[in-house]
N, C-alpha and C. Protein backbone atom coordinates (compact mmCIF):
# COMPACT_ATOMS: atom_id res chain seq x y z
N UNK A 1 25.15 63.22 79.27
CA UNK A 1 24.30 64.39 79.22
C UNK A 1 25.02 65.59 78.59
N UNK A 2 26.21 65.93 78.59
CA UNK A 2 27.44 66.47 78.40
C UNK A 2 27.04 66.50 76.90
N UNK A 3 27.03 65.08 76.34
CA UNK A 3 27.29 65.32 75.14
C UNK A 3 26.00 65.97 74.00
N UNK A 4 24.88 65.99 74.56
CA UNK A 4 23.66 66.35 74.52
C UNK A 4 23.51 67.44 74.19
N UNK A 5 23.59 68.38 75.25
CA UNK A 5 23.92 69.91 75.10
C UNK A 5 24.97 70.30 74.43
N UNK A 6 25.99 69.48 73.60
CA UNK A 6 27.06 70.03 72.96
C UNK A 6 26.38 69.73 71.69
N UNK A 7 25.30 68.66 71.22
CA UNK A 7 24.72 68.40 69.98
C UNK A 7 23.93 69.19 69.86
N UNK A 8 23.40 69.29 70.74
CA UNK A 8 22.22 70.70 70.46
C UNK A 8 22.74 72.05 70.31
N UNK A 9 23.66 72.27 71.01
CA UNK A 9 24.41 73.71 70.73
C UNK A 9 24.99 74.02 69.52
N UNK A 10 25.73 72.78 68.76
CA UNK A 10 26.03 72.42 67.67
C UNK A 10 25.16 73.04 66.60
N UNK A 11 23.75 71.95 66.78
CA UNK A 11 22.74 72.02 65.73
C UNK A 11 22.19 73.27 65.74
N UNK A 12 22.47 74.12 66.87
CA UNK A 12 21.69 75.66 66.87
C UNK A 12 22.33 76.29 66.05
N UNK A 13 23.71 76.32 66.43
CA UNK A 13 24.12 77.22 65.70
C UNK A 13 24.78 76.92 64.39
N UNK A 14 24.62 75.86 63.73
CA UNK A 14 24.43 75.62 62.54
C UNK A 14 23.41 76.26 62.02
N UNK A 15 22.16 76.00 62.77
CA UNK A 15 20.86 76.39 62.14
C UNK A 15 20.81 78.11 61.98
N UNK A 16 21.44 78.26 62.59
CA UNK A 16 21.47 79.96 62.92
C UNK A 16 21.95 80.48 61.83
N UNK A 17 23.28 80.12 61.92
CA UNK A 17 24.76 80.16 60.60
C UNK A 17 23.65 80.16 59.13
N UNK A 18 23.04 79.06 59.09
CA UNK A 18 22.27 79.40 57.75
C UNK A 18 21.46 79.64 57.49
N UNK A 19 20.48 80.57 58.31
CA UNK A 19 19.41 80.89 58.43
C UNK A 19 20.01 82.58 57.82
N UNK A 20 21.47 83.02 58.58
CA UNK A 20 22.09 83.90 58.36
C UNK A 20 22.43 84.35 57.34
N UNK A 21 23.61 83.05 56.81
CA UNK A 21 24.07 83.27 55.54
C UNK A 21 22.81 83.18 54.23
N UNK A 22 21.66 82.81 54.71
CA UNK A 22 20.28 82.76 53.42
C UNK A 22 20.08 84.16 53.90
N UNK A 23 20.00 85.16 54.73
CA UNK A 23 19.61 86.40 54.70
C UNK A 23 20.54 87.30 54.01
N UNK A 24 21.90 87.01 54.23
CA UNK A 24 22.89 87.77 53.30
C UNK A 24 23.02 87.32 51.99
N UNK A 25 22.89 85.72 51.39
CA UNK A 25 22.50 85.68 50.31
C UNK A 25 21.51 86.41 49.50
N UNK A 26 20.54 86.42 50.07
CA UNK A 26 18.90 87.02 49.63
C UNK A 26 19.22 88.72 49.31
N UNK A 27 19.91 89.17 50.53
CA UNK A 27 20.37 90.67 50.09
C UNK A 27 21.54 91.04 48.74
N UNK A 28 22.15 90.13 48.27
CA UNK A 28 23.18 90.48 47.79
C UNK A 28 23.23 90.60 46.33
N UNK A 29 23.84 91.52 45.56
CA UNK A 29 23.13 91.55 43.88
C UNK A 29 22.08 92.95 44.43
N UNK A 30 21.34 92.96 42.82
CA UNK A 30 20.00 93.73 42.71
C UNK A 30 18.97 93.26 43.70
N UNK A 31 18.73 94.29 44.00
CA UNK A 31 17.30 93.60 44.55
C UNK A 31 16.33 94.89 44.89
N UNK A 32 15.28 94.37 43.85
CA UNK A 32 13.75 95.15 43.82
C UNK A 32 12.81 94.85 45.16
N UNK A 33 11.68 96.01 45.15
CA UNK A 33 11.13 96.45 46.07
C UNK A 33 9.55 96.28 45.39
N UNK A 34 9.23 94.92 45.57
CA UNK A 34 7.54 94.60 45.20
C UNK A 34 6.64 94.73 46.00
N UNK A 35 5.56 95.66 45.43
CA UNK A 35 4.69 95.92 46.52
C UNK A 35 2.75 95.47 45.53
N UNK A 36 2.40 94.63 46.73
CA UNK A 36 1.42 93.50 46.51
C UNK A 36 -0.16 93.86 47.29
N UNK A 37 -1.07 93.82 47.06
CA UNK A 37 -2.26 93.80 47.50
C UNK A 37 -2.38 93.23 48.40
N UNK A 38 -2.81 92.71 49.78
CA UNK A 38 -2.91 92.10 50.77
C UNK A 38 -4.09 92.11 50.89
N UNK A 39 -4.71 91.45 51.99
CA UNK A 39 -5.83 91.59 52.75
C UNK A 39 -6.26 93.45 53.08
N UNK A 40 -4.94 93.55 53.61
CA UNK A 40 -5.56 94.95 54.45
C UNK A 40 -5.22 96.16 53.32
N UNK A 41 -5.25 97.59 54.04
CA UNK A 41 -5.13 98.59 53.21
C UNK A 41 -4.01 99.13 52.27
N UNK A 42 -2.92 98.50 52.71
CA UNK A 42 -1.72 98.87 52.88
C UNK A 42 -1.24 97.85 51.71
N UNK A 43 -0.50 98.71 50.98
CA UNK A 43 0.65 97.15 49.93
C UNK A 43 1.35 96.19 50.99
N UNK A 44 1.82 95.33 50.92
CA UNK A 44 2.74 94.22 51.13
C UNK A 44 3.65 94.73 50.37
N UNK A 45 5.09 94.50 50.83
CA UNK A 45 6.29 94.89 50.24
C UNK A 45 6.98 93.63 50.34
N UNK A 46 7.74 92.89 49.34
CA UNK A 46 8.66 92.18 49.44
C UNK A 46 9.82 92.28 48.50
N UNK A 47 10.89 92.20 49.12
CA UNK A 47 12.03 92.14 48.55
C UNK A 47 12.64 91.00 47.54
N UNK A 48 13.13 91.49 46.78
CA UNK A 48 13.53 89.89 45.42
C UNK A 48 14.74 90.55 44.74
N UNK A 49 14.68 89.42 43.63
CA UNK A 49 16.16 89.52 42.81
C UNK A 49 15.28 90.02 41.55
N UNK A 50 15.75 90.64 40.50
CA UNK A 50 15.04 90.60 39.06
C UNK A 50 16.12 90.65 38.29
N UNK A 51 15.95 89.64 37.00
CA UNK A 51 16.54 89.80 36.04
C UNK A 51 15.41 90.16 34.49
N UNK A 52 16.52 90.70 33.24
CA UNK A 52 16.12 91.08 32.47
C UNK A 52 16.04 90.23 31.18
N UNK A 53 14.86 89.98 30.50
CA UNK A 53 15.03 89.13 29.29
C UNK A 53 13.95 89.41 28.30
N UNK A 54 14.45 90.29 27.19
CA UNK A 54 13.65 90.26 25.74
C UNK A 54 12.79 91.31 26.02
N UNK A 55 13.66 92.19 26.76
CA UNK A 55 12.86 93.23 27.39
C UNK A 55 11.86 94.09 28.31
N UNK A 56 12.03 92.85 28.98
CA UNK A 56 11.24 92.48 30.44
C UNK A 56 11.83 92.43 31.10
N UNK A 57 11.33 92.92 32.57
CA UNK A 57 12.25 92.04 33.90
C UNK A 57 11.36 90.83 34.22
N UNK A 58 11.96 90.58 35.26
CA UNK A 58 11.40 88.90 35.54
C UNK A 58 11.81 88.94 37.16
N UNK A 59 11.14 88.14 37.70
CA UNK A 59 10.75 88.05 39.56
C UNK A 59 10.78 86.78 39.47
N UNK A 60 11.42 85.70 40.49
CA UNK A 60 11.05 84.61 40.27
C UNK A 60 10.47 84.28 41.50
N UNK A 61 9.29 83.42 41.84
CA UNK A 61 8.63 83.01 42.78
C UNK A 61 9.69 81.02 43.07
N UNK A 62 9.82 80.96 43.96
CA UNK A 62 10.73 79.99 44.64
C UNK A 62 9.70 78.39 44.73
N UNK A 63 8.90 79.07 45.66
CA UNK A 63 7.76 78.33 45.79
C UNK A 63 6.34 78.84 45.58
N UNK A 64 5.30 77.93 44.99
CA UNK A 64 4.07 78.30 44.23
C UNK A 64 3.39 78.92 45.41
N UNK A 65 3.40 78.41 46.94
CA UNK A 65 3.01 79.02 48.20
C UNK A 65 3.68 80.51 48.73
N UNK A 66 4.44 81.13 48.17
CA UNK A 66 4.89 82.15 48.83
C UNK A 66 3.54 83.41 48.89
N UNK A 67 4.13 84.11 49.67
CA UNK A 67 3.04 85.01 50.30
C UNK A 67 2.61 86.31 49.10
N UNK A 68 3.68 86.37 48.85
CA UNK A 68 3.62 87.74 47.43
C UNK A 68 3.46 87.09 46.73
N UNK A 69 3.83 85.97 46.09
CA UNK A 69 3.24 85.16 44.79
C UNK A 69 1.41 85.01 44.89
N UNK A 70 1.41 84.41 46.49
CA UNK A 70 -0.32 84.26 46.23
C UNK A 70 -0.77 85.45 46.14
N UNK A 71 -0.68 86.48 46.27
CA UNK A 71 -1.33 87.94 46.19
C UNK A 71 -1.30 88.29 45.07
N UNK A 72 -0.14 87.99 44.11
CA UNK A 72 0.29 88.52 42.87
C UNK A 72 -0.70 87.89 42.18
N UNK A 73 -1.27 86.78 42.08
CA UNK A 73 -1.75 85.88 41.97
C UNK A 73 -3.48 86.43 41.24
N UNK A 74 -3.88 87.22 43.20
CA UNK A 74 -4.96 87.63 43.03
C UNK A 74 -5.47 88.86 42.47
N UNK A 75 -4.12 89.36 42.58
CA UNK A 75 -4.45 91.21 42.30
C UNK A 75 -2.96 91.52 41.47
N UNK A 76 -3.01 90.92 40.12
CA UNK A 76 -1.89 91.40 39.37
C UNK A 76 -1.25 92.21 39.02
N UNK A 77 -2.30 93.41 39.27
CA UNK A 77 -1.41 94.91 39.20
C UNK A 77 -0.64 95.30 40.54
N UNK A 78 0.81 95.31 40.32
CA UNK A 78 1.65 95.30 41.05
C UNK A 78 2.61 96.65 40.74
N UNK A 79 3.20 97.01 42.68
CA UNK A 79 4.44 98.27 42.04
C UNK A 79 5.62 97.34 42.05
N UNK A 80 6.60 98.18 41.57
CA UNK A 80 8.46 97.64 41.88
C UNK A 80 9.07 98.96 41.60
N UNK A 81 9.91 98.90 42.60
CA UNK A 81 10.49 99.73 43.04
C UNK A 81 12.14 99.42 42.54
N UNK A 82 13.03 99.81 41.33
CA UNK A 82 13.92 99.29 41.00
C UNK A 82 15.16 100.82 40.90
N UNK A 83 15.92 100.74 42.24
CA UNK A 83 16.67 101.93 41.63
C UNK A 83 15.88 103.01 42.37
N UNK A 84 15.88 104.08 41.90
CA UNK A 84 15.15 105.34 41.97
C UNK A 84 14.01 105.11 41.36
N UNK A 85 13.57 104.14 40.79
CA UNK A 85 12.51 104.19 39.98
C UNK A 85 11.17 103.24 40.41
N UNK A 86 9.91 104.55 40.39
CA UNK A 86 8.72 103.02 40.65
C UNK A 86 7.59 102.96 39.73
N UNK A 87 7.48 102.13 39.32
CA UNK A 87 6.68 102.12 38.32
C UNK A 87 5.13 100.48 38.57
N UNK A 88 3.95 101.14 38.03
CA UNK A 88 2.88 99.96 37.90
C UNK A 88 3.39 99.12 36.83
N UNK A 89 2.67 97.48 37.67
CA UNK A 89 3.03 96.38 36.15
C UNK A 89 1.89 95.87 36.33
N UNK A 90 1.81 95.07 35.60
CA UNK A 90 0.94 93.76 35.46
C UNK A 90 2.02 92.90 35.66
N UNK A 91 1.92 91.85 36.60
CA UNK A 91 2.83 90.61 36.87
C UNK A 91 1.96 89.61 35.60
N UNK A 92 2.60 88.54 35.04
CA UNK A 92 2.42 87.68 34.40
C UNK A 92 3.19 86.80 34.89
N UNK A 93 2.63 85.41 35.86
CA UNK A 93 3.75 84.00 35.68
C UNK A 93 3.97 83.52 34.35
N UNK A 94 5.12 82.85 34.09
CA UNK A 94 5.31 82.90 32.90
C UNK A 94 6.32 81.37 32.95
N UNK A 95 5.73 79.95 33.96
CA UNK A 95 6.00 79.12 33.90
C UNK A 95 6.97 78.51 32.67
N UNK A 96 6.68 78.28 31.58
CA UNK A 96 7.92 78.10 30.84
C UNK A 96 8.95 78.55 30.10
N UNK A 97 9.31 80.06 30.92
CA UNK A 97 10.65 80.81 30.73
C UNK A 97 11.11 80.12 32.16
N UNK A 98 10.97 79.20 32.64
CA UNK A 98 11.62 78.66 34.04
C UNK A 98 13.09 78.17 33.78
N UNK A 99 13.26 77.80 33.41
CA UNK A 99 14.76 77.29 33.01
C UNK A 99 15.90 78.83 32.34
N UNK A 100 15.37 79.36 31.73
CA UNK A 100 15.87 80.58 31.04
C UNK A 100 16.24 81.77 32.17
N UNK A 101 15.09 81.68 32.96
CA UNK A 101 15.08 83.04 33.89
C UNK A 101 16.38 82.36 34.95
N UNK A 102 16.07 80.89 35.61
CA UNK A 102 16.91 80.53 36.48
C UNK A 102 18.32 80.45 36.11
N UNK A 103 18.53 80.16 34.57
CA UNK A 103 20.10 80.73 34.20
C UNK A 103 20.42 81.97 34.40
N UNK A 104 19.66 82.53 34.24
CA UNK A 104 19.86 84.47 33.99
C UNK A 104 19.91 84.70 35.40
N UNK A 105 19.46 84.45 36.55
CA UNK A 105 19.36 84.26 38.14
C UNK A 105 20.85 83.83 38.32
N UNK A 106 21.10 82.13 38.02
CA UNK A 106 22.43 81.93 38.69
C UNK A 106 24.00 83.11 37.77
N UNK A 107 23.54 83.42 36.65
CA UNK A 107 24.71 84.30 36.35
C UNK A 107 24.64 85.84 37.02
N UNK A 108 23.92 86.29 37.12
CA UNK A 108 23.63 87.31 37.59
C UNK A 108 24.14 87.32 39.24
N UNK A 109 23.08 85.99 39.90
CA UNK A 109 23.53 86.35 41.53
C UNK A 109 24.89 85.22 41.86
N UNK A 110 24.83 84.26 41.50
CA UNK A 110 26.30 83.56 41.66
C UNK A 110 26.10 82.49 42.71
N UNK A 111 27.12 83.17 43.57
CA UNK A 111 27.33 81.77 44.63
C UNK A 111 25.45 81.80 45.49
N UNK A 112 25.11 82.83 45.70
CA UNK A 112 23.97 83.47 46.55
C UNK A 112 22.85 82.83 45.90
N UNK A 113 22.63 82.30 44.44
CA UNK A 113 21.33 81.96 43.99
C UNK A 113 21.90 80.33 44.15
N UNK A 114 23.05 80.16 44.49
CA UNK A 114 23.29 78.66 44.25
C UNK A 114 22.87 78.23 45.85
N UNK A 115 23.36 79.04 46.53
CA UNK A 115 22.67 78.67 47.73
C UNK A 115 21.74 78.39 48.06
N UNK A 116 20.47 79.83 47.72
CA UNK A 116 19.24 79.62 47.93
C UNK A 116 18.65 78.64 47.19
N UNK A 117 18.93 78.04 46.03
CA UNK A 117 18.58 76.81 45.42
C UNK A 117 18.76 75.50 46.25
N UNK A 118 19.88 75.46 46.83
CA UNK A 118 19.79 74.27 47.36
C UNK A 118 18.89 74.30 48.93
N UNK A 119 19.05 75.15 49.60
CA UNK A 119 18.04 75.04 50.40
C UNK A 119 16.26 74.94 49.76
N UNK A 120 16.16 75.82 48.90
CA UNK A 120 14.58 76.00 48.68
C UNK A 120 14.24 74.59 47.18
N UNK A 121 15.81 74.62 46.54
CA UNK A 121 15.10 74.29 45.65
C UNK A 121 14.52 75.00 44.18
N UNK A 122 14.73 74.55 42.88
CA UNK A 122 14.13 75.35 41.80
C UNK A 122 13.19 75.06 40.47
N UNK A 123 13.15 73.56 40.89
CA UNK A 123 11.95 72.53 39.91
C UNK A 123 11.08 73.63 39.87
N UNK A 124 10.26 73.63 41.35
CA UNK A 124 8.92 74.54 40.94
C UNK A 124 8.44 75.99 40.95
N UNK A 125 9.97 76.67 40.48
CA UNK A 125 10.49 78.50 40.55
C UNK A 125 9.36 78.22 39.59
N UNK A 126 8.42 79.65 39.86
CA UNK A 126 7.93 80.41 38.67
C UNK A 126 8.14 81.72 38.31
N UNK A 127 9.13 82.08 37.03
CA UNK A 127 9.09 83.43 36.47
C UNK A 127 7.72 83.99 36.51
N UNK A 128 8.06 85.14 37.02
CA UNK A 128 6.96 86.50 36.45
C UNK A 128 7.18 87.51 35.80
N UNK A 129 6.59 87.64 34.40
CA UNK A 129 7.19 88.86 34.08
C UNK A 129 6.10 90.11 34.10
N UNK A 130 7.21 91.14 34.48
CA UNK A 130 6.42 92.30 34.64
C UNK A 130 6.37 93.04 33.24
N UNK A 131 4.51 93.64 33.25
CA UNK A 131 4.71 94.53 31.90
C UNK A 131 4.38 95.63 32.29
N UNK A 132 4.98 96.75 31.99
CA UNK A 132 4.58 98.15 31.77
C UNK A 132 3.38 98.38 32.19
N UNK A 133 2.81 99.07 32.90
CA UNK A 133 1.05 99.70 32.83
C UNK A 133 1.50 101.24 32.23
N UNK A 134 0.90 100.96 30.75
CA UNK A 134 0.93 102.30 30.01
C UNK A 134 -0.68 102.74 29.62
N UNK A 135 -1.30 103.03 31.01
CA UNK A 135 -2.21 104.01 30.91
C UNK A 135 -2.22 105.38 30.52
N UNK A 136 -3.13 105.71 29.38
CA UNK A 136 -2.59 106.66 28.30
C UNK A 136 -3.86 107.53 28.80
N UNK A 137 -5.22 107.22 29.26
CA UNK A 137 -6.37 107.68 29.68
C UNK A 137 -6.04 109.06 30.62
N UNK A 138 -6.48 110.14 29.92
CA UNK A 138 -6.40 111.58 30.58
C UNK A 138 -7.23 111.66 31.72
N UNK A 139 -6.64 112.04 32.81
CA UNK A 139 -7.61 112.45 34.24
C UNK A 139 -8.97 112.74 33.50
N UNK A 140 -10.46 112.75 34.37
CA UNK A 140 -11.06 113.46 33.87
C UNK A 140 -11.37 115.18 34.26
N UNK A 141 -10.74 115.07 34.91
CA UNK A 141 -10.54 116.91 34.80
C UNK A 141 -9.00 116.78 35.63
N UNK A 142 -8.14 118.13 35.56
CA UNK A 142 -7.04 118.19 35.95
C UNK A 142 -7.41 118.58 37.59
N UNK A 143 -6.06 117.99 38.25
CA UNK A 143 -6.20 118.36 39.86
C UNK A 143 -5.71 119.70 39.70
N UNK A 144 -5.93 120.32 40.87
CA UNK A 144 -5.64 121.81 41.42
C UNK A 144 -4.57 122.23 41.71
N UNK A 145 -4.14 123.08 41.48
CA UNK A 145 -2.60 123.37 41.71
C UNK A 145 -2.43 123.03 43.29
N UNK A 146 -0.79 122.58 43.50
CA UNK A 146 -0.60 122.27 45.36
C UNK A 146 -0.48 123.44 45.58
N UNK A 147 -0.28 124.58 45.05
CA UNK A 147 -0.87 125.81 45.90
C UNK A 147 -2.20 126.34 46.36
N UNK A 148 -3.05 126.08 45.48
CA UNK A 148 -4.35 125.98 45.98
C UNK A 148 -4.84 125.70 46.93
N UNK A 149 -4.72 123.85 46.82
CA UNK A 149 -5.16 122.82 47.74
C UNK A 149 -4.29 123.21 49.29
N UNK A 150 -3.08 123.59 49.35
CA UNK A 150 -2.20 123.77 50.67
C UNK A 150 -3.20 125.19 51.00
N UNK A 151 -3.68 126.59 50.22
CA UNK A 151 -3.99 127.76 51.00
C UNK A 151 -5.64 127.25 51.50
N UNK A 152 -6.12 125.93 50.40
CA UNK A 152 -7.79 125.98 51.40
C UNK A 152 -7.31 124.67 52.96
N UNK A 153 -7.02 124.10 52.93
CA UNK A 153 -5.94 123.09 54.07
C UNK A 153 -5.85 124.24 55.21
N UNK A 154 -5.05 125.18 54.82
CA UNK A 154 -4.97 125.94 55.64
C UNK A 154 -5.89 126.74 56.36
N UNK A 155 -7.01 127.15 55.49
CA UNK A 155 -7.95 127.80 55.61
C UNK A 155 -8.79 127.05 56.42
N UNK A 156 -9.27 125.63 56.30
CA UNK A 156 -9.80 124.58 57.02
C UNK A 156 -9.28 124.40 58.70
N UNK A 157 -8.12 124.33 58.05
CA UNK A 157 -7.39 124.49 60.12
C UNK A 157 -7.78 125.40 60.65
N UNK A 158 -7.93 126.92 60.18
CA UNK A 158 -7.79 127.38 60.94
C UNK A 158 -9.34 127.95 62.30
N UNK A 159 -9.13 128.28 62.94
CA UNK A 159 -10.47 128.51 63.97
C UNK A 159 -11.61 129.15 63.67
N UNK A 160 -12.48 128.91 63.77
CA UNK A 160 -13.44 129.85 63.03
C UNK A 160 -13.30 131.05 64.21
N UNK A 161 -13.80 132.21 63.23
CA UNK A 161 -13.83 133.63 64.06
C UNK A 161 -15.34 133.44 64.95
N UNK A 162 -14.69 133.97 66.17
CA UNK A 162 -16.42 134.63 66.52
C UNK A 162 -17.67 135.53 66.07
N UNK A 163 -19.16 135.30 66.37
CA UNK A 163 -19.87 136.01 65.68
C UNK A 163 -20.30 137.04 66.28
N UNK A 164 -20.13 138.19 66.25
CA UNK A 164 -20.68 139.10 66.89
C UNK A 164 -22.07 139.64 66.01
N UNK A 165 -23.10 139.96 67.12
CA UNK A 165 -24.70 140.21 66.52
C UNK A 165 -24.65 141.71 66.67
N UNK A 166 -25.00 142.76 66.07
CA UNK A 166 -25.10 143.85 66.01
C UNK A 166 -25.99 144.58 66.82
N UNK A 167 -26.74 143.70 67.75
CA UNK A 167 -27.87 144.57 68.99
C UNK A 167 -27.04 144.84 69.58
């Protein structure tokens, strides 16, 4: 029985150990801030690696089931958050830059993409590349200065006065 609970304790914390070391892999290198359409109101945010090629960046989806891939999927206009910088794309999968992007992946992240490969796997990675949203279309009228909008805000809060009737 002894030896039971020492196999299982074993196998836990193996399982743990690399459940671990795939979370510090996953963090390590660049890593962008994708934010995805969901069901509800709110973006979905997920975290990734991106590399750059021919003037694009590139996202790679691991598996065709992942949760931000199926969203990306449905609602292609996507943010990323790279740096200080956030900008709209259009995601494009881009299935046969797959081999190209996953070189540019293992030089870039190293021991960390070699890892996550062998656990997940990379036959069925799909590149995405992101393009620019260069909406050039002028508001149709300009917004109001934030001084404006902050003195009527204010004006809105505040209590209405009482009415006094002059009899």
């Amino acid at each position: 029985m002894v030896w039971v609970k020492r196999t299982l304790w074993l196998l836990l914390t193996l399982f743990a150990g690399v459940l671990i070391l795939q979370g510090v892999a996953s963090e390590s290198g660049e890593v962008v801030v994708l934010s995805t359409q969901g069901s509800g109101d709110e973006p979905e945010e997920t975290r990734l690696w991106v590399v750059d090629l021919d003037g694009f960046q590139y996202l790679r989806a691991g598996q065709p089931r992942s949760g931000w891939f199926e969203r990306l999927q449905a609602t292609p206009r996507v943010g990323v958050e790279r740096g200080d910088v956030r900008m709209a794309y259009d995601a494009i999968p881009r299935p046969e830059l797959r081999d190209q992007v996953n070189d540019l992946m293992r030089s870039k992240y190293g021991w960390a993409d070699e890892f996550v490969g062998k656990l997940f796997g990379r036959d069925d990675a799909t590149p995405v590349r992101l393009e620019p949203v260069l909406d050039t279309t002028p508001p149709a009228r300009a917004p109001a200065p934030v001084e404006a909008a902050a003195e009527r805000e204010a004006e809105e809060a505040r209590p209405a006065e009482p009415q006094t009737s002059g009899m």
